[in-house]
Protein backbone atom coordinates (compact mmCIF):
# COMPACT_ATOMS: atom_id res chain seq x y z
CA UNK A 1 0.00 0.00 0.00
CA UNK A 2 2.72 2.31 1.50
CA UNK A 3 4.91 1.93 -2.36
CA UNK A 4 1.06 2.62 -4.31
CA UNK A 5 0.74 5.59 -2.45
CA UNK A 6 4.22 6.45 -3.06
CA UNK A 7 3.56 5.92 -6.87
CA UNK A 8 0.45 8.06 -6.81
CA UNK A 9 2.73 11.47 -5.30
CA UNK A 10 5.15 10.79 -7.81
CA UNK A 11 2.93 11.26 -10.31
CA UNK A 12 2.52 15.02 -9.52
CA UNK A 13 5.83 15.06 -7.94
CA UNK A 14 8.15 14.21 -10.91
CA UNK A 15 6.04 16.49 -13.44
CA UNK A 16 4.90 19.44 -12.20
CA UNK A 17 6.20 21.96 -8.90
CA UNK A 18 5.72 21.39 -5.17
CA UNK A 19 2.74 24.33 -5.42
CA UNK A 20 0.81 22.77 -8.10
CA UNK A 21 -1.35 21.22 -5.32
CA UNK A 22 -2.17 24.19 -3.42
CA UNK A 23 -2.52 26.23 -6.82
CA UNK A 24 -5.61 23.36 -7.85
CA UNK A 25 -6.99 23.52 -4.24
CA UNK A 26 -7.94 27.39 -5.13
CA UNK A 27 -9.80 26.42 -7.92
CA UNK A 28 -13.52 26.43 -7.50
CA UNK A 29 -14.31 23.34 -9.47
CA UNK A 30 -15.34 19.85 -8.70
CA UNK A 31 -12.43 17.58 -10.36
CA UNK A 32 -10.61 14.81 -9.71
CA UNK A 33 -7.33 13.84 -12.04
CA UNK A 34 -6.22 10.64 -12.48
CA UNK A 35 -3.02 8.36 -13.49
CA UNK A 36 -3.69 5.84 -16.53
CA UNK A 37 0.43 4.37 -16.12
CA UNK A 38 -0.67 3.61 -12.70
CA UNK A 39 -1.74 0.18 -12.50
CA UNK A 40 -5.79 0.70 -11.67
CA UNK A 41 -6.10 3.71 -12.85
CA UNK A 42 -6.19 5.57 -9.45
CA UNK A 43 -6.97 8.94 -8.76
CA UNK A 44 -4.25 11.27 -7.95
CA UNK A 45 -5.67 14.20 -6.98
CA UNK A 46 -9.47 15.35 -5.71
CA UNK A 47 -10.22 18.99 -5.36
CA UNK A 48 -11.53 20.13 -2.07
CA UNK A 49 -15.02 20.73 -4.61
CA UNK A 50 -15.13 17.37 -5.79
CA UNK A 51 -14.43 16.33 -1.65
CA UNK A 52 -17.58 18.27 -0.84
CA UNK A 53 -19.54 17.21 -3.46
CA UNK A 54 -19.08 13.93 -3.05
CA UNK A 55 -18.81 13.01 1.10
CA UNK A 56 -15.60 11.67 1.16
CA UNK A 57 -12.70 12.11 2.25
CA UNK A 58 -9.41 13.09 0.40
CA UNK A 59 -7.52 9.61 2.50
CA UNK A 60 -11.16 7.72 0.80
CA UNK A 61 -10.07 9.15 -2.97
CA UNK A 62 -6.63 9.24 -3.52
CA UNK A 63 -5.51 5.98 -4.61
CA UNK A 64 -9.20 4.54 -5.78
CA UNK A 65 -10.38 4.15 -9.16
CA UNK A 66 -13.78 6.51 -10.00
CA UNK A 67 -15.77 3.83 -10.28
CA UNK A 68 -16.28 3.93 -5.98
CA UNK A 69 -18.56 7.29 -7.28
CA UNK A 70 -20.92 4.59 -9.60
CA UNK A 71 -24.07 2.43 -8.51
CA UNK A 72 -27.25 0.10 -9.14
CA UNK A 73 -28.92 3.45 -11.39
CA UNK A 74 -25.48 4.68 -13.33
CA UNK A 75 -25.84 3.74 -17.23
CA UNK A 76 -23.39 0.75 -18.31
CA UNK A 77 -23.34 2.63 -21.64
CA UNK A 78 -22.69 5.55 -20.21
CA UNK A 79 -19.94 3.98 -18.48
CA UNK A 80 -18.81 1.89 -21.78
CA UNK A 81 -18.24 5.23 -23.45
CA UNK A 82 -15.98 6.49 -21.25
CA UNK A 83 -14.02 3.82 -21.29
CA UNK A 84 -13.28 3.88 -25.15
CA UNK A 85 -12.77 7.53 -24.82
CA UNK A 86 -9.92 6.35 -21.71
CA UNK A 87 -9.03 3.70 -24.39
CA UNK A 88 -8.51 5.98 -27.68
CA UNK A 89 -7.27 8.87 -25.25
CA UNK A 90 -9.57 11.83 -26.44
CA UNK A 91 -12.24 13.82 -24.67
CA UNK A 92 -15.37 13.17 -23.82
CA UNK A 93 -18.45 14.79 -22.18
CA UNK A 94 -21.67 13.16 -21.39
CA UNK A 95 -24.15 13.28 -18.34
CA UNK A 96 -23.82 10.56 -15.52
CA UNK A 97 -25.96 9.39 -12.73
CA UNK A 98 -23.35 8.97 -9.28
CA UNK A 99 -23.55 8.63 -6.19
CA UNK A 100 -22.17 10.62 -3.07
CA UNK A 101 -20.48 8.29 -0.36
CA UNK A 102 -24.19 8.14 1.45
CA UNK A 103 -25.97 6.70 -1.25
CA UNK A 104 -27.70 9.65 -2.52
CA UNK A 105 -27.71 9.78 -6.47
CA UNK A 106 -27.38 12.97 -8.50
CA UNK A 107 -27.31 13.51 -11.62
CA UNK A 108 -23.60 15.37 -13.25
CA UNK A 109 -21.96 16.69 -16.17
CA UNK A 110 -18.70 14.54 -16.78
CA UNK A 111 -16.19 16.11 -18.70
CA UNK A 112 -12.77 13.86 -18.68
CA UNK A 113 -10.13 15.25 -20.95
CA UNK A 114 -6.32 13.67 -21.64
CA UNK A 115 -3.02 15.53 -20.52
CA UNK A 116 -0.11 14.63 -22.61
CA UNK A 117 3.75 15.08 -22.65
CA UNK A 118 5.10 17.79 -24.50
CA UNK A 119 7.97 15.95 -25.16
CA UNK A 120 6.71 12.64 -26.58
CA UNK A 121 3.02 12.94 -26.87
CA UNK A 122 2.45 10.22 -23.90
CA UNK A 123 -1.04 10.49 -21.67
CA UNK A 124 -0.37 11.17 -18.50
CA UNK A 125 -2.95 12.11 -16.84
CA UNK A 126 -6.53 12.61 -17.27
CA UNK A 127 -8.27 15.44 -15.47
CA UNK A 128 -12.12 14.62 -14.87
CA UNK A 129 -14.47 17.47 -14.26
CA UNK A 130 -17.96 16.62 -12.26
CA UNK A 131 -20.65 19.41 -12.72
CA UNK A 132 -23.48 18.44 -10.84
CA UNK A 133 -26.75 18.93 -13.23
CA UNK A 134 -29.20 21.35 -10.37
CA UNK A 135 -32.33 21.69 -12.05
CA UNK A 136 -33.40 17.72 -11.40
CA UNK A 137 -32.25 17.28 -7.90
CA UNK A 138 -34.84 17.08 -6.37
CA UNK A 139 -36.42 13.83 -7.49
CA UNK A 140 -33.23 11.88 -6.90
CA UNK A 141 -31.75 13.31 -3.83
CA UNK A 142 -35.20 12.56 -2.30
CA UNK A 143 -36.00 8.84 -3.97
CA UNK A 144 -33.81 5.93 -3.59
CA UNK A 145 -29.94 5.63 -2.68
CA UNK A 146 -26.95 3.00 -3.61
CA UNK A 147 -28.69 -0.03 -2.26
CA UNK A 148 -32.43 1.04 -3.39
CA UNK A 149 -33.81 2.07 0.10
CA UNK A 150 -35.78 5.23 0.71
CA UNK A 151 -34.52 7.80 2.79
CA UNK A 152 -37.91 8.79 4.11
CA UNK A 153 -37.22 12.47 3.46
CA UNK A 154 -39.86 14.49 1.90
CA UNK A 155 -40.85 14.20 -1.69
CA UNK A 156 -39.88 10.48 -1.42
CA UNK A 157 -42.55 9.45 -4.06
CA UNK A 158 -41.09 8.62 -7.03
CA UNK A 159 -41.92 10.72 -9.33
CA UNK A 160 -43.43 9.95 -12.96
CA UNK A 161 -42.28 12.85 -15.33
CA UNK A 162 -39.89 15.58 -14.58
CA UNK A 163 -39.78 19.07 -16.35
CA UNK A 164 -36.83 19.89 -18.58
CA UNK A 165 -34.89 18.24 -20.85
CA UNK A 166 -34.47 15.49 -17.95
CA UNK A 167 -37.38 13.02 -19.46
CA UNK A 168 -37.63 10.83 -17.34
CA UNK A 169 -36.38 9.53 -13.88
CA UNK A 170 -35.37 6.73 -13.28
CA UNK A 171 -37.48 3.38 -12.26
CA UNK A 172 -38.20 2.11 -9.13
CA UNK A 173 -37.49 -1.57 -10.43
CA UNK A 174 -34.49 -0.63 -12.28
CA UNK A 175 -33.05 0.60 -9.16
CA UNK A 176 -34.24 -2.64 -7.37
CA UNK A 177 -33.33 -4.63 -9.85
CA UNK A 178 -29.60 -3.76 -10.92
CA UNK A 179 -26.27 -4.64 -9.53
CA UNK A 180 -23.59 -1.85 -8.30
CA UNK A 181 -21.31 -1.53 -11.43
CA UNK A 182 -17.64 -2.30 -11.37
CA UNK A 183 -17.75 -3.61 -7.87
CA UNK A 184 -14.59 -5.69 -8.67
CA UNK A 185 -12.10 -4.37 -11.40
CA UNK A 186 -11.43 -0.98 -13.17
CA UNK A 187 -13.46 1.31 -15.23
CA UNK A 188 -11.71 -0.21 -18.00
CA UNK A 189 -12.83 -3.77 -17.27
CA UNK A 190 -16.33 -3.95 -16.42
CA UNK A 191 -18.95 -6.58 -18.12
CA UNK A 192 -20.83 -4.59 -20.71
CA UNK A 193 -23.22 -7.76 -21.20
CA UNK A 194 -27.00 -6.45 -20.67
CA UNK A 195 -26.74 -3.00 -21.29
CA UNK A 196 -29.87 -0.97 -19.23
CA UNK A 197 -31.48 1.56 -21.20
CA UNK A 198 -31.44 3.87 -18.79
CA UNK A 199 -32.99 7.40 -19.58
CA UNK A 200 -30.55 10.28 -18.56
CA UNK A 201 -30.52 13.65 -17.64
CA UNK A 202 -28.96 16.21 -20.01
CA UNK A 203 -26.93 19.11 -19.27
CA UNK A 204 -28.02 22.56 -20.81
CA UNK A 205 -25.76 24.52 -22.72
CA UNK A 206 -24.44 26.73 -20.10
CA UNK A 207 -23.38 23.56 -17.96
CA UNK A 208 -21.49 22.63 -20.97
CA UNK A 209 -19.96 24.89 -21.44
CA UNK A 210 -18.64 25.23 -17.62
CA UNK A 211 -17.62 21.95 -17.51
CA UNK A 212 -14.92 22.92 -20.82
CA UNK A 213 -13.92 26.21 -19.12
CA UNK A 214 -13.35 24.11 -16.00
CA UNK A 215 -11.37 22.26 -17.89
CA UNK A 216 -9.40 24.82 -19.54
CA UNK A 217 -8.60 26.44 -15.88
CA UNK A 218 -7.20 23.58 -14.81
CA UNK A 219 -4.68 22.01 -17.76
CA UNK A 220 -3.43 25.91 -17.45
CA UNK A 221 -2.34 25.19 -13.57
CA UNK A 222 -1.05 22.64 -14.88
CA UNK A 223 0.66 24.09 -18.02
CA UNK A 224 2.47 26.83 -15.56
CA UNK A 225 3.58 24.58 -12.69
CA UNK A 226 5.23 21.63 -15.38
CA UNK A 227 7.05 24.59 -16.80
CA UNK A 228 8.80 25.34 -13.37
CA UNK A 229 10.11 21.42 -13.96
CA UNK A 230 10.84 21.89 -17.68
CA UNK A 231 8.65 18.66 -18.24
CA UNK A 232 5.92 20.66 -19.80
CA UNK A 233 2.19 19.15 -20.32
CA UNK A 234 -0.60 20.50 -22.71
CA UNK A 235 -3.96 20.39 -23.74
CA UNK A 236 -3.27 18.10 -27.47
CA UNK A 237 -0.74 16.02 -28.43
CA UNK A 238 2.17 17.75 -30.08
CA UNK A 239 4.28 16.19 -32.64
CA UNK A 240 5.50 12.79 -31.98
CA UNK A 241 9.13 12.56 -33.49
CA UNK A 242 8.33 9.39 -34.60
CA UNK A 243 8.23 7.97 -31.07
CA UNK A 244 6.05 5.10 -31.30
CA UNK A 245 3.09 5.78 -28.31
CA UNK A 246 1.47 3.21 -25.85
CA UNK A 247 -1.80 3.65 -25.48
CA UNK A 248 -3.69 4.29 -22.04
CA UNK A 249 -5.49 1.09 -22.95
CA UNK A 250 -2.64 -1.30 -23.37
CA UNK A 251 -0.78 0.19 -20.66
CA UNK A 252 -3.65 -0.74 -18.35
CA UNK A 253 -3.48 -4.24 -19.70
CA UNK A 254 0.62 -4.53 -19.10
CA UNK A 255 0.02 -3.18 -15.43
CA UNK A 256 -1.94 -6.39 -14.69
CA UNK A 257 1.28 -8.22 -15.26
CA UNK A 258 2.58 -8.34 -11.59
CA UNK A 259 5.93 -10.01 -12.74
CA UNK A 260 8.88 -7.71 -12.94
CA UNK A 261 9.30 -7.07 -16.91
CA UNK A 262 10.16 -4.20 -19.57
CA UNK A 263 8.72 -3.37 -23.04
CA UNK A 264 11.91 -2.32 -25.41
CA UNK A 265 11.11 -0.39 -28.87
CA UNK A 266 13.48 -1.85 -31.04
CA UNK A 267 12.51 0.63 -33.66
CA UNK A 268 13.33 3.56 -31.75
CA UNK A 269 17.54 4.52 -31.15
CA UNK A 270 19.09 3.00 -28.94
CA UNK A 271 16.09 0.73 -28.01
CA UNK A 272 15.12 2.55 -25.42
CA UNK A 273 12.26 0.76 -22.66
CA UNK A 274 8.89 2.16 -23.19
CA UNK A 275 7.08 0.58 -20.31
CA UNK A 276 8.19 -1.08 -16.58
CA UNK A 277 6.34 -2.76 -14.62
CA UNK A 278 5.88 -1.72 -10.93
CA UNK A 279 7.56 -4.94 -10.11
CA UNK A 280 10.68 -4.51 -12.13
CA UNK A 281 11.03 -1.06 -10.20
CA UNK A 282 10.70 -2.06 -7.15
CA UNK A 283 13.41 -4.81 -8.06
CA UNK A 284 16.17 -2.09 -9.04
CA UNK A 285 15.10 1.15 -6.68
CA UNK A 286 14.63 3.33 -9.70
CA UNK A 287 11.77 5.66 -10.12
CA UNK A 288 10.04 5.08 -13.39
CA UNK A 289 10.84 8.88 -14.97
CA UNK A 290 14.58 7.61 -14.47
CA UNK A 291 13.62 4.74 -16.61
CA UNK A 292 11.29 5.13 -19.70
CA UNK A 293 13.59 6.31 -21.94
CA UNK A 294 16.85 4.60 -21.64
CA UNK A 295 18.16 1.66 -22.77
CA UNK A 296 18.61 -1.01 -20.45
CA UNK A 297 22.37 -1.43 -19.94
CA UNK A 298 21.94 0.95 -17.16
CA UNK A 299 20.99 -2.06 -15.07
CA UNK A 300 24.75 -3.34 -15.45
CA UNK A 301 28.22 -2.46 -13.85
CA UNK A 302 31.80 -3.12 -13.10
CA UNK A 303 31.60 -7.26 -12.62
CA UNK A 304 28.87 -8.00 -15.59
CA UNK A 305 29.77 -10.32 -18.19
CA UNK A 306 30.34 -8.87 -21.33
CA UNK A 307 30.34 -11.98 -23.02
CA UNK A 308 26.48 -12.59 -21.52
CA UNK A 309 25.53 -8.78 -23.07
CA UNK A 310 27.09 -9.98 -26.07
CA UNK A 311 24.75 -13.06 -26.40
CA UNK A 312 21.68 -11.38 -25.46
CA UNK A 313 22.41 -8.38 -28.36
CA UNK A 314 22.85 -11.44 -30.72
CA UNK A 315 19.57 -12.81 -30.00
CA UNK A 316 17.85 -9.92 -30.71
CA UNK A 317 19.40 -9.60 -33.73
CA UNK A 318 18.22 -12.64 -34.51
CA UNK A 319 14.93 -12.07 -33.48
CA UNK A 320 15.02 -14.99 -30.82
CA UNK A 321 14.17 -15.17 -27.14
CA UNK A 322 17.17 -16.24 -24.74
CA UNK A 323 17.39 -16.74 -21.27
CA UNK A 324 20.71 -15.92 -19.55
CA UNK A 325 22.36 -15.61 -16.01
CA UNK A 326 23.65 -11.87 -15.29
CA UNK A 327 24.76 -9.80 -12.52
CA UNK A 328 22.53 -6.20 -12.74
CA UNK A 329 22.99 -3.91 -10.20
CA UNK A 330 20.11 -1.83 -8.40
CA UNK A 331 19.65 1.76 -8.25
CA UNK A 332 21.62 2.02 -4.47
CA UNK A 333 24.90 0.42 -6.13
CA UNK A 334 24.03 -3.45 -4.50
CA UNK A 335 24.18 -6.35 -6.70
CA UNK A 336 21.70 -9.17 -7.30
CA UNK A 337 21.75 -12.10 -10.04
CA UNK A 338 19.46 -11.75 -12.68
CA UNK A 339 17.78 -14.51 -14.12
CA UNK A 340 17.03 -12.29 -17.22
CA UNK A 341 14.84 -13.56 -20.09
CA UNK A 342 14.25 -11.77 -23.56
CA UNK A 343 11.64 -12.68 -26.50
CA UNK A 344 10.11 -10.62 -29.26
CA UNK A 345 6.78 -9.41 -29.57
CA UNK A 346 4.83 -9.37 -32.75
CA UNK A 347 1.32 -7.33 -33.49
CA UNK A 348 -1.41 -8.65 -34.98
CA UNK A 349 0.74 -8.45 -38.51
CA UNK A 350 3.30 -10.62 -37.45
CA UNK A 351 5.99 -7.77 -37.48
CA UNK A 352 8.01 -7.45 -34.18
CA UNK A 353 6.68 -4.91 -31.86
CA UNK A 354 8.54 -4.89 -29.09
CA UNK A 355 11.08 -6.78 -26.87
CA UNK A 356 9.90 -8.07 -23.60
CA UNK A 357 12.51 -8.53 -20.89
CA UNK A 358 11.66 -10.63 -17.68
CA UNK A 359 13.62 -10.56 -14.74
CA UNK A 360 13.70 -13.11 -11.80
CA UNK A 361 16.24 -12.47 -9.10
CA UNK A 362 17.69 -15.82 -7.65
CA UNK A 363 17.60 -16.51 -4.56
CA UNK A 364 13.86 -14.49 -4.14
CA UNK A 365 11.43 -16.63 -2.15
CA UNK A 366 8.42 -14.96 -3.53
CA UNK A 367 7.48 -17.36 -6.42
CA UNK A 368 9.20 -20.57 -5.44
CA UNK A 369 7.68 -20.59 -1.90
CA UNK A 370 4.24 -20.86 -3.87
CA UNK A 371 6.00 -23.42 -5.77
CA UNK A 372 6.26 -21.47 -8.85
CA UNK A 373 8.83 -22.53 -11.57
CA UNK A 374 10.92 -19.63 -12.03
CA UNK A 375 11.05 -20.16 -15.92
CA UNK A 376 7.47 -21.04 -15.85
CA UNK A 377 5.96 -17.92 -14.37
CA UNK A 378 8.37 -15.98 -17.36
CA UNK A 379 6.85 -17.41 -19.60
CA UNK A 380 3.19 -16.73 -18.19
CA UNK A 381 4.52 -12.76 -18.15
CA UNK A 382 5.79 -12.94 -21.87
CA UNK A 383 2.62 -15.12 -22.93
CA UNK A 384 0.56 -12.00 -21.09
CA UNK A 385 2.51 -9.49 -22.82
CA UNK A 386 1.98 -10.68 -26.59
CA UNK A 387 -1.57 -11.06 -25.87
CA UNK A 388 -1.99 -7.89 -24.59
CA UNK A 389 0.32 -6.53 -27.53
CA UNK A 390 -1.99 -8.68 -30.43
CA UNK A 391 -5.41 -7.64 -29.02
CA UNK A 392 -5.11 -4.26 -29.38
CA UNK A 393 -2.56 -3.66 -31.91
CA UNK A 394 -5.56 -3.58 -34.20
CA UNK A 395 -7.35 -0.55 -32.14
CA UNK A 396 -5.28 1.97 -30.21
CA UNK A 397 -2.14 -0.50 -29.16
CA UNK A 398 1.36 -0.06 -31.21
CA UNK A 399 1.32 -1.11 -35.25
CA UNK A 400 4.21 -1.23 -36.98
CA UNK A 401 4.75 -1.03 -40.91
């Protein structure tokens, strides 16, 4: 818990100045912004707005996924839609029924909108704005909550047709009848079998358009306090430079791989690793700015084999997966034997992707005391990785010509 938490102020830490959090707190809006190279998907920060709105506390948010704000009544489409907007990394704005940490539904504007990398055009955040919808509060904050009970407060009755472009409320036996949403697993992963036609509750114009400035307001905090770090973010992605991107969507799917493993872009100079696995950092001490980017020879030192770096450049110049024995050393200067192996990853078209190196350290208890094979549960991660790679090398994961 203590190193996901540790993960989660890094995110802001690493990018942006040590005032960017008091500078988002002034803001008046209801936001939250969240991490998508994270594994889960967490929440990073929740404005004190979005605190209020809501009921909980900041210690209940950071860390969580958003779907802890969703219930029995929230629209699985709804909810599907954000997801492919997560997945293809673009904005998206639609109305959403939630619910506050006592049950109570209401009806809001969500407007979730990407933050990418000025250098290489990499998400890195999303930033999430919740506008509550006022003119229809009434019949919900009054009806039924999370678990379908009444509340017993006045104007209880469920109401048949509300005025406004909100059509229609929602039923007393839908609310009965469904199951809280995403109870286990991420937004990205919940089963979008039997899709509820729910009726929603539309924003006006004016709410729209508050939800974008809100927006706006906050990628500019942002804007000014990356440029204090000189790792600037912005609003659309900038030119790529022929980096070759991850998407949000297959990074979600890699951080589900709890083995300790890089992705290499062998198309890219100097092969440089494009994804780590939380694992494989907390193996080696480094931070994970300190190692997207660079090619993985920083992991050696004074007493590594050349002759074993030599075979392992051979077999990817062969295109063909090796496992070797070699001494890597960890961020702190100590030593450990690495029980390193490499394979190549191919797309849907056959063409190699990627390189995926898995690391085992020998002598760690942690798989063979649950009687793991060590070159078994590689295997597993590399068989994880290509699939991961294949199924969505089609959509918004890597392609290579």
């Amino acid at each position: 818990m203590e190193s996901h938490l540790a993960l989660i102020d890094q995110s802001f830490n690493v990018r942006y100045s040590s005032w960017v959090r008091e500078a988002l707190d002034d803001l008046p809006d209801n936001f939250t912004i969240t991490d998508p190279c994270i594994s889960g998907h967490p929440i990073v920060f929740a404005s004190r707005g979005f605190l209020k709105m809501s009921g909980y506390s900041k210690d209940e948010v950071i860390g969580k996924n958003a779907r802890m704000l969703q219930g029995p009544g929230t629209n699985r489409k709804s909810v599907m839609e954000i997801r492919e907007a997560i997945r293809e990394e673009r904005t998206i704005q639609l109305s959403l029924l939630n619910y506050r940490k006592d049950g109570t539904p209401f009806w809001m504007l969500f407007d979730l909108s990407p933050v990418f990398s000025e250098e290489d055009g990499r998400v890195i955040h999303f930033i999430a704005v919740q506008l509550p919808i006022s003119r229809k509060s009434t019949a919900f904050t009054s009806g039924f909550g999370r678990n379908g009970f009444d509340f017993g407060v006045e104007g209880s009755r469920f109401p048949e047709i509300v005025s406004g472009s909100c059509r229609k409320e929602l039923c007393m036996d839908s609310v009965m009848q469904s199951v809280p949403l995403l109870a286990h697993g991420s937004l990205e992963d919940f089963d979008t079998r039997e899709l509820e036609a729910e009726e929603s509750c539309e924003a006006n114009d004016r709410e729209k358009q508050k939800a974008a400035a809100s927006i706006n307001n906050i990628l500019s905090v942002l804007t000014h306090y990356s440029e204090l770090t000189g790792k600037l973010v912005c609003g659309k992605r900038s030119k790529l430079f022929g980096t070759n991107l991850l998407g949000s969507s297959l990074i979600i799917s890699l951080g589900r791989i709890k083995q300790s493993f890089v992705l290499t872009d062998p198309h890219l100079p100097d092969m440089p690793i494009v994804y780590a696995s939380d694992a494989f950092l907390k193996l080696t001490g480094y931070a994970r700015h300190e190692v997207l980017g660079k090619n993985c020879r920083f992991l050696n030192g004074p007493d590594t084999d050349a002759e074993v770096v030599c075979q392992t450049r051979e077999s990817i110049q062969a295109e063909q997966p090796c496992t070797v024995r070699i001494l890597n050393y960890r961020k702190d200067g100590s030593s450990f034997w690495n029980r390193l192996h490499i394979s190549p990853v191919r797309n849907a078209s056959g063409k190699i992707a990627f390189y995926v190196g898995v690391q085992k350290e020998e002598g760690c208890k942690n798989e063979c005391g649950r009687g793991l094979n060590p070159e078994i549960g590689q295997l597993g991660a590399v068989g994880a990785v290509k699939v991961a790679v294949r199924s969505l090398s089609m959509g918004v994961g890597p392609s290579k010509s």
